[in-house]
PDB file of N, CA and C in Angstrom:
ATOM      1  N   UNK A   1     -15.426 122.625 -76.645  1.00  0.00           N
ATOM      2  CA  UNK A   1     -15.843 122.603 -78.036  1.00  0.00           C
ATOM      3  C   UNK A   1     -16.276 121.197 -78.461  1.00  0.00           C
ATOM      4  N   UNK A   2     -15.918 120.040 -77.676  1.00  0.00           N
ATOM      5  CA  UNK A   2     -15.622 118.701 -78.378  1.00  0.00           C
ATOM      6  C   UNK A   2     -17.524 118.298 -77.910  1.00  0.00           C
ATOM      7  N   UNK A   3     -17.866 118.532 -76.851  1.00  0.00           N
ATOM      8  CA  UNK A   3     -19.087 118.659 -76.411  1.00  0.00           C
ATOM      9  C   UNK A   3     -20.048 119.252 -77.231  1.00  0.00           C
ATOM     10  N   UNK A   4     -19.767 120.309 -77.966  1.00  0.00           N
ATOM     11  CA  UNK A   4     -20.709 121.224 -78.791  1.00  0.00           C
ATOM     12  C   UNK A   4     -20.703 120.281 -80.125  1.00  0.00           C
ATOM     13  N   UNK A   5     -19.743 119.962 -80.736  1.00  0.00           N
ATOM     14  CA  UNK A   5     -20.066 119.257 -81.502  1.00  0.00           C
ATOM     15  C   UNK A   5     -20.253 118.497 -81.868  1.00  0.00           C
ATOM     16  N   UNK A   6     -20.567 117.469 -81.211  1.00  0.00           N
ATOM     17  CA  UNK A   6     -21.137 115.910 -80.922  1.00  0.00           C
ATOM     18  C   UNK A   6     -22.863 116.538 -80.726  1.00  0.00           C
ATOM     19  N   UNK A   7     -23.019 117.473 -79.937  1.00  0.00           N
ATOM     20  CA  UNK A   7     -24.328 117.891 -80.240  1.00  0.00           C
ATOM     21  C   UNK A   7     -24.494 118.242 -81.056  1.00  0.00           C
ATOM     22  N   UNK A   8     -24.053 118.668 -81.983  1.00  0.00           N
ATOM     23  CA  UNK A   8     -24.226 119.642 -83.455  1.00  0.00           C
ATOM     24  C   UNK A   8     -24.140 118.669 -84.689  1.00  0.00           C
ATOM     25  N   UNK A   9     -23.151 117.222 -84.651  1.00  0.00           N
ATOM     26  CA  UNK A   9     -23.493 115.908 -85.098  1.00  0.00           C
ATOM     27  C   UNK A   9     -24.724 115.022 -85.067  1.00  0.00           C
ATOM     28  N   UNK A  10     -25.188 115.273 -83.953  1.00  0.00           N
ATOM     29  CA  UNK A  10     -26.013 114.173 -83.501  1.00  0.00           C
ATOM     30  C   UNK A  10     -27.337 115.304 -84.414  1.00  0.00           C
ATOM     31  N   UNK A  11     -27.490 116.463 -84.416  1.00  0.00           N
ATOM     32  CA  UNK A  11     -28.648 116.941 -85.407  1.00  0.00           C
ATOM     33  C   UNK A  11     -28.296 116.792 -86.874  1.00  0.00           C
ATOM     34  N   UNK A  12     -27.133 116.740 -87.308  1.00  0.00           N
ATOM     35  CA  UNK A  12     -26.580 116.568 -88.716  1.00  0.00           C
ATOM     36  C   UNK A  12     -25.094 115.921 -88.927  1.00  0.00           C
ATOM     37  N   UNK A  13     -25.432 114.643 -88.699  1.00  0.00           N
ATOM     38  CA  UNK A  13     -23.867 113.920 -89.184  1.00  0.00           C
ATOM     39  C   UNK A  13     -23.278 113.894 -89.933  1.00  0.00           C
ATOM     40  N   UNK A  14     -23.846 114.753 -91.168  1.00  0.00           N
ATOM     41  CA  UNK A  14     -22.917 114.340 -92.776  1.00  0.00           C
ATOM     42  C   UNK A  14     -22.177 115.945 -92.478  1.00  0.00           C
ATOM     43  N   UNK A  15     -22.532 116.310 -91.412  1.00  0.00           N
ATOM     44  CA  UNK A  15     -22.112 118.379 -91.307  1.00  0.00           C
ATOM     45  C   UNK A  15     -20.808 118.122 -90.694  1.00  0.00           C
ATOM     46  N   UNK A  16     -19.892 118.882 -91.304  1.00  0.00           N
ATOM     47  CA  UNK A  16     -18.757 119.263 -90.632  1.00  0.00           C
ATOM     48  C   UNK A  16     -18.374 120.551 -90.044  1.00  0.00           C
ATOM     49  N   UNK A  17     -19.225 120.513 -89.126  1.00  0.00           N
ATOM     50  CA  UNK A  17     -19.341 121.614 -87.782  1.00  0.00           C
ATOM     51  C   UNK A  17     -18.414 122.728 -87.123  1.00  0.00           C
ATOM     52  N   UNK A  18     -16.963 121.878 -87.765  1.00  0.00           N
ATOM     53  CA  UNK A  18     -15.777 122.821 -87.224  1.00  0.00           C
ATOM     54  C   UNK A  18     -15.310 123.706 -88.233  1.00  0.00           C
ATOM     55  N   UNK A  19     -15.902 123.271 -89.769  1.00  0.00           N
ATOM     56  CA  UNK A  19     -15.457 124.324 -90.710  1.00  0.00           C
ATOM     57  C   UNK A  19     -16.600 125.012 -91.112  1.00  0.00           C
ATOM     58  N   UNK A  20     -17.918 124.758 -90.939  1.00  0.00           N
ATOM     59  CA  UNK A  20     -18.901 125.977 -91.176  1.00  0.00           C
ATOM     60  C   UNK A  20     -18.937 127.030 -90.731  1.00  0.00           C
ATOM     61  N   UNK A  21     -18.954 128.155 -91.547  1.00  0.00           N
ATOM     62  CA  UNK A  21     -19.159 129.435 -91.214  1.00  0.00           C
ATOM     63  C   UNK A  21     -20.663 130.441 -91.013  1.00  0.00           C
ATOM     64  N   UNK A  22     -21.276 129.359 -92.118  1.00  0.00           N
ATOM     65  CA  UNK A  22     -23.042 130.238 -91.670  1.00  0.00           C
ATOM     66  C   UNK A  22     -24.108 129.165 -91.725  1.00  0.00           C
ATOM     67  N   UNK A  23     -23.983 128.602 -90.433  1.00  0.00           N
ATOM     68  CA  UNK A  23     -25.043 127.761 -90.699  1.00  0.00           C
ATOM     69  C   UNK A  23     -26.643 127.790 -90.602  1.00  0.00           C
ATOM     70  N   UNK A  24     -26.841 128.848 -90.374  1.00  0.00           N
ATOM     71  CA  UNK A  24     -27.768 129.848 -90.712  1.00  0.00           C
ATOM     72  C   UNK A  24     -28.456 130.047 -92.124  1.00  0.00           C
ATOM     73  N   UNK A  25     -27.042 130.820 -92.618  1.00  0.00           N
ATOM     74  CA  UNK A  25     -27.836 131.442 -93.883  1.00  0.00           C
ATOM     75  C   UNK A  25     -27.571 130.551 -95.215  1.00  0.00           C
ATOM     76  N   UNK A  26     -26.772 129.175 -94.739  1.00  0.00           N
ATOM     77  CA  UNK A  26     -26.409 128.244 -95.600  1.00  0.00           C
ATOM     78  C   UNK A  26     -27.895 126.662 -95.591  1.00  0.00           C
ATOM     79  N   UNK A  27     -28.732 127.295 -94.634  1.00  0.00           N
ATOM     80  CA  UNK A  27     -29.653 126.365 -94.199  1.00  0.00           C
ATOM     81  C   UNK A  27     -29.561 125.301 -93.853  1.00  0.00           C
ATOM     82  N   UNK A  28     -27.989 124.867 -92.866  1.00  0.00           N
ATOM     83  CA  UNK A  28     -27.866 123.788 -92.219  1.00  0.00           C
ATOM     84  C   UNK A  28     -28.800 123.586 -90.961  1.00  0.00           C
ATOM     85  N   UNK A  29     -28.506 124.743 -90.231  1.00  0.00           N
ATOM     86  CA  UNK A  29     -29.450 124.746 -88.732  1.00  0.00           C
ATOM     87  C   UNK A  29     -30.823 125.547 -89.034  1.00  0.00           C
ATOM     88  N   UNK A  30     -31.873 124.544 -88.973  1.00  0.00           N
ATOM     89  CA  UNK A  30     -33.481 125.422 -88.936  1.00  0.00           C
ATOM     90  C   UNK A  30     -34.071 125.747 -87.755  1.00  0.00           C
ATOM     91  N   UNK A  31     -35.150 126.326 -87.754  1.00  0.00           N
ATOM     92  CA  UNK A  31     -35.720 126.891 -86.351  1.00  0.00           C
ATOM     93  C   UNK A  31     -35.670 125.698 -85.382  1.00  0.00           C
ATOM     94  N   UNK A  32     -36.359 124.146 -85.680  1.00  0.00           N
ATOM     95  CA  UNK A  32     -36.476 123.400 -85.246  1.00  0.00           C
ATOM     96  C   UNK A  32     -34.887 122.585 -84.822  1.00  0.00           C
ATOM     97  N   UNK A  33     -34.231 123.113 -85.235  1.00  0.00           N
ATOM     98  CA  UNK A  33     -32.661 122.559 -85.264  1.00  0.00           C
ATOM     99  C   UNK A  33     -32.204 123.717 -84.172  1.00  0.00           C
ATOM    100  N   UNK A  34     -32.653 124.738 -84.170  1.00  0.00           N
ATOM    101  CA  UNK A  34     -32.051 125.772 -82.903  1.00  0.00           C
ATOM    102  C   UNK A  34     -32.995 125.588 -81.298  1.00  0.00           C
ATOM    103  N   UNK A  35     -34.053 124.796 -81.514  1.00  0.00           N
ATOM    104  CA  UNK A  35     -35.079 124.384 -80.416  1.00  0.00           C
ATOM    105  C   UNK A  35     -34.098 123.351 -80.066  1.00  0.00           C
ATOM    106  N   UNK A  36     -33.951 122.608 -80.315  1.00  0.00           N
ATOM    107  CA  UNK A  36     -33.293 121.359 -79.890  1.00  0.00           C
ATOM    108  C   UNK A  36     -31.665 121.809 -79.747  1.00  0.00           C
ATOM    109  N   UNK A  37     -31.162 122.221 -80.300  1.00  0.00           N
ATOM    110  CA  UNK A  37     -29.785 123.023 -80.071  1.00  0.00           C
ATOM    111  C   UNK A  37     -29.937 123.761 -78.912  1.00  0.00           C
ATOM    112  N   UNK A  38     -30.683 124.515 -78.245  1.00  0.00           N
ATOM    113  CA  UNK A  38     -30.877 125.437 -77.509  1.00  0.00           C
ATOM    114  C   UNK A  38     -31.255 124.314 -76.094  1.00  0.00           C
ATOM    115  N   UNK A  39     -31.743 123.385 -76.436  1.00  0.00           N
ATOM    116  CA  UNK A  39     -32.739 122.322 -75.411  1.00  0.00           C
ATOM    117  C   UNK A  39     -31.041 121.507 -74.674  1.00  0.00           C
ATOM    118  N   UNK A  40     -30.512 121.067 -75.600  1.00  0.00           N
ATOM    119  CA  UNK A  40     -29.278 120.030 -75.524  1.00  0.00           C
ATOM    120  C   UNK A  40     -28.180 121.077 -74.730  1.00  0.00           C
ATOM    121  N   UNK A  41     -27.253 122.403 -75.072  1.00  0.00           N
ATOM    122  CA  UNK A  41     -27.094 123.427 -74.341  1.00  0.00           C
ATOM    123  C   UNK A  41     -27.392 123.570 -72.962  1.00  0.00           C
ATOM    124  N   UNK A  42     -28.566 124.272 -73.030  1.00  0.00           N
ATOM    125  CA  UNK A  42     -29.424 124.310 -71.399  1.00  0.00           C
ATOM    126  C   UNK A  42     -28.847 122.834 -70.536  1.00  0.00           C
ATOM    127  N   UNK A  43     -29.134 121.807 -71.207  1.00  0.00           N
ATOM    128  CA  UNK A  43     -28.571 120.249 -70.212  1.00  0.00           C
ATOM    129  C   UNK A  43     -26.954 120.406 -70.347  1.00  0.00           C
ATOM    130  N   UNK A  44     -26.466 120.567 -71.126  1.00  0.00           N
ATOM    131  CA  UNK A  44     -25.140 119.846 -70.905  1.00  0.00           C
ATOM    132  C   UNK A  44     -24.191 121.055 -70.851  1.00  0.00           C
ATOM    133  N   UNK A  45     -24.706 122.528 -70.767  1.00  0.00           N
ATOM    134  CA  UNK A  45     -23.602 123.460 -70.391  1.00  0.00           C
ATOM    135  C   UNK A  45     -24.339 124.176 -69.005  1.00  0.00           C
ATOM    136  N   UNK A  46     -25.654 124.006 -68.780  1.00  0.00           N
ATOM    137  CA  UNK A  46     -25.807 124.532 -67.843  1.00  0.00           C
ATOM    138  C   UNK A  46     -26.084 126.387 -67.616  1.00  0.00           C
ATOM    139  N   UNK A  47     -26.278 126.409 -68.954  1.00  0.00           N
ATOM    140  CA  UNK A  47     -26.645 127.830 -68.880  1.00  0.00           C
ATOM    141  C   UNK A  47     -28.302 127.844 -69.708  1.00  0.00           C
ATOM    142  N   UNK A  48     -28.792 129.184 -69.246  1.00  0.00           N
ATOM    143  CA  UNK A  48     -29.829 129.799 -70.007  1.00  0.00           C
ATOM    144  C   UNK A  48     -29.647 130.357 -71.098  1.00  0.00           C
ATOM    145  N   UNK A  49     -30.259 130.136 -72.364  1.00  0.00           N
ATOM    146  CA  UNK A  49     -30.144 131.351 -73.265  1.00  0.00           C
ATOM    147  C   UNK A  49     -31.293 131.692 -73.381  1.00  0.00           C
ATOM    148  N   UNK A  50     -31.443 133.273 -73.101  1.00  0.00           N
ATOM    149  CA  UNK A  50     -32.487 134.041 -73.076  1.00  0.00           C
ATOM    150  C   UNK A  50     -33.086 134.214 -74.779  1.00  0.00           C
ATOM    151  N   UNK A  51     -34.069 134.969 -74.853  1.00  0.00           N
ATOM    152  CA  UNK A  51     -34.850 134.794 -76.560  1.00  0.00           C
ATOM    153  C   UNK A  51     -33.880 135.814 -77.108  1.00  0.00           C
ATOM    154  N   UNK A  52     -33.920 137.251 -76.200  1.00  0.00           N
ATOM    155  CA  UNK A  52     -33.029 138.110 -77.091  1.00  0.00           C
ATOM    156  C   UNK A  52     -31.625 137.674 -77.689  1.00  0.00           C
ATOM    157  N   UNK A  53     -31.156 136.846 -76.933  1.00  0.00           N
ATOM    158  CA  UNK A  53     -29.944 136.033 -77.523  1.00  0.00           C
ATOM    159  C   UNK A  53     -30.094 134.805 -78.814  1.00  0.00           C
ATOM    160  N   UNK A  54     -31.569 134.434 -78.905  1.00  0.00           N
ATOM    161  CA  UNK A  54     -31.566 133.660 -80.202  1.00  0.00           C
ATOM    162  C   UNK A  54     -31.469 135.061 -81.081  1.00  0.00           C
ATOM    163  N   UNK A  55     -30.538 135.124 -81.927  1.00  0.00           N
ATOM    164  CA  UNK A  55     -30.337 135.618 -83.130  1.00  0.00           C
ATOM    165  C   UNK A  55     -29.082 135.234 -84.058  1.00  0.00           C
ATOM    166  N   UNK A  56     -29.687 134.781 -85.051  1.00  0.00           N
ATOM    167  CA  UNK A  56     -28.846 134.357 -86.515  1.00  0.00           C
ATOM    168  C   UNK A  56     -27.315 134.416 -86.183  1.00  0.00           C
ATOM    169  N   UNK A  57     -27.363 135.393 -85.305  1.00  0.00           N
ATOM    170  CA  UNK A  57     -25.162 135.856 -85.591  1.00  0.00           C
ATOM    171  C   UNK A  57     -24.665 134.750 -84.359  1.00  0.00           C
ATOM    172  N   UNK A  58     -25.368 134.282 -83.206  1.00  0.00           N
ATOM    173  CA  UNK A  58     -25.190 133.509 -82.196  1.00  0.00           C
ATOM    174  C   UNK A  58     -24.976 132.099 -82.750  1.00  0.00           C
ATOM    175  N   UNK A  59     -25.688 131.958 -84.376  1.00  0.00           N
ATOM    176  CA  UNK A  59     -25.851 130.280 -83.937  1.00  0.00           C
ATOM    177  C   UNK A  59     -25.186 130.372 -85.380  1.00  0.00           C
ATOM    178  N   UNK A  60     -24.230 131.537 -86.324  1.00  0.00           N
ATOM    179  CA  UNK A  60     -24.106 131.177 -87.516  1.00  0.00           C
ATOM    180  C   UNK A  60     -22.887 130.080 -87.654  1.00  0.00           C
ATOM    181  N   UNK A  61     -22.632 129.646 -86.577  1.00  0.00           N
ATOM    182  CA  UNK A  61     -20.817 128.845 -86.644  1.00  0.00           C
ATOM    183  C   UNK A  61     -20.687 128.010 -85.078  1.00  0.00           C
ATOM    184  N   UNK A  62     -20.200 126.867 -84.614  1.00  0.00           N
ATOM    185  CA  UNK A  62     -20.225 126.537 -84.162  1.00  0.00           C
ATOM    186  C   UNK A  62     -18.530 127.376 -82.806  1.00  0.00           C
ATOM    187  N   UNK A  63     -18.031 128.385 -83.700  1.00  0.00           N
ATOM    188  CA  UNK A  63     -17.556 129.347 -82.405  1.00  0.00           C
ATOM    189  C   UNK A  63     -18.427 129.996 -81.915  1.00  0.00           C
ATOM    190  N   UNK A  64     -18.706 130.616 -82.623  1.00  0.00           N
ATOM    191  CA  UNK A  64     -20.241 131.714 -82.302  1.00  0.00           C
ATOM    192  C   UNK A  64     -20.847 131.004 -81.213  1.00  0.00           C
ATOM    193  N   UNK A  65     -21.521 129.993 -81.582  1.00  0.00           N
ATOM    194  CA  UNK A  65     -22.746 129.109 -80.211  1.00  0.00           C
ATOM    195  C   UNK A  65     -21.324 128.854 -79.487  1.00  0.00           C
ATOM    196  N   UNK A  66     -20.335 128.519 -79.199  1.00  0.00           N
ATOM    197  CA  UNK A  66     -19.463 128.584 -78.243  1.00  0.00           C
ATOM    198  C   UNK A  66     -19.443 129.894 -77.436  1.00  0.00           C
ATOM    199  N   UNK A  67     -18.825 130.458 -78.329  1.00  0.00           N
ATOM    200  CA  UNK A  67     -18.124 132.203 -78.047  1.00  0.00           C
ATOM    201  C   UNK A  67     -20.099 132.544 -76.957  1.00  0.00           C
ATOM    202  N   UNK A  68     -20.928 132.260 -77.437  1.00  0.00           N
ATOM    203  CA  UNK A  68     -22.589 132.887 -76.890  1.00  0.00           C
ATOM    204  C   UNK A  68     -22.698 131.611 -75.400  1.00  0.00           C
ATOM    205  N   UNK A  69     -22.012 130.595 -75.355  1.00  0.00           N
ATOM    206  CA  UNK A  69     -22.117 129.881 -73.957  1.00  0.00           C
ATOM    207  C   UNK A  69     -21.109 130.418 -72.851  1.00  0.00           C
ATOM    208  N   UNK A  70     -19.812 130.448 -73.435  1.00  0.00           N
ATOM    209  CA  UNK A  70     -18.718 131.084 -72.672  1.00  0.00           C
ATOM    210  C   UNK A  70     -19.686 132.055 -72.083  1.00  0.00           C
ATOM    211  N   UNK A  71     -19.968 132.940 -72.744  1.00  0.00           N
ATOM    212  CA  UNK A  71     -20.362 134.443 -72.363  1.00  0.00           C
ATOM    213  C   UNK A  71     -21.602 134.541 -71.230  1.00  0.00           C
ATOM    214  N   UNK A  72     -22.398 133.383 -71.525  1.00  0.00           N
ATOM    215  CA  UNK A  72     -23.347 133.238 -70.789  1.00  0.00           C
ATOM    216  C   UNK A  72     -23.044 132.680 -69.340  1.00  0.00           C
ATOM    217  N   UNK A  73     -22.019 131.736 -69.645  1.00  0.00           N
ATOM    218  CA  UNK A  73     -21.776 131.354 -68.281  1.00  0.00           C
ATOM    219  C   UNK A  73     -20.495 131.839 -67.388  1.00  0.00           C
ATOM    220  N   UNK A  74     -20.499 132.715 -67.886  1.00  0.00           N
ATOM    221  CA  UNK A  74     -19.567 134.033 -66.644  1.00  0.00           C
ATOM    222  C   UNK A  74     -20.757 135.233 -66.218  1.00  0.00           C
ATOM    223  N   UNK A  75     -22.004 135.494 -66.988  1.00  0.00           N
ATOM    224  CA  UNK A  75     -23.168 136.645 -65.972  1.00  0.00           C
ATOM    225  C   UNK A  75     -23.448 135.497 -64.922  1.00  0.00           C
TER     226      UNK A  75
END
């Protein structure tokens, strides 16, 4: 987790990452904020996320984009 959110800092430092719940529909993370979220991921967890997996409920919380890497990197 401590990894995810140092990435999730480094796009928004004034964000406190461990208590957001929709960062989505609260308009913290934008498309261009999930390109680069998705880019940083791929390097430093080592997994793919496929397109059908970009969706809103994956990236609304920083468990969620956890809970969606775990998952990815056990297929």
């Amino acid at each position: 987790m401590e990894q995810l959110l140092e990435i999730l800092k480094q796009l928004h430092p004034d964000v406190d990452f461990a208590l957001e719940e929709d960062l989505i529909g609260d308009g913290i993370l934008d498309s261009l904020d999930i390109v680069t979220l998705i880019t940083e991921i791929n390097c430093t967890f080592d997994v793919s996320i496929p397109a059908e997996e970009i969706i809103p409920e994956n990236f609304a919380s920083a468990d969620a984009i956890l809970a969606l890497i775990e998952r990815l990197d056990e297929e």
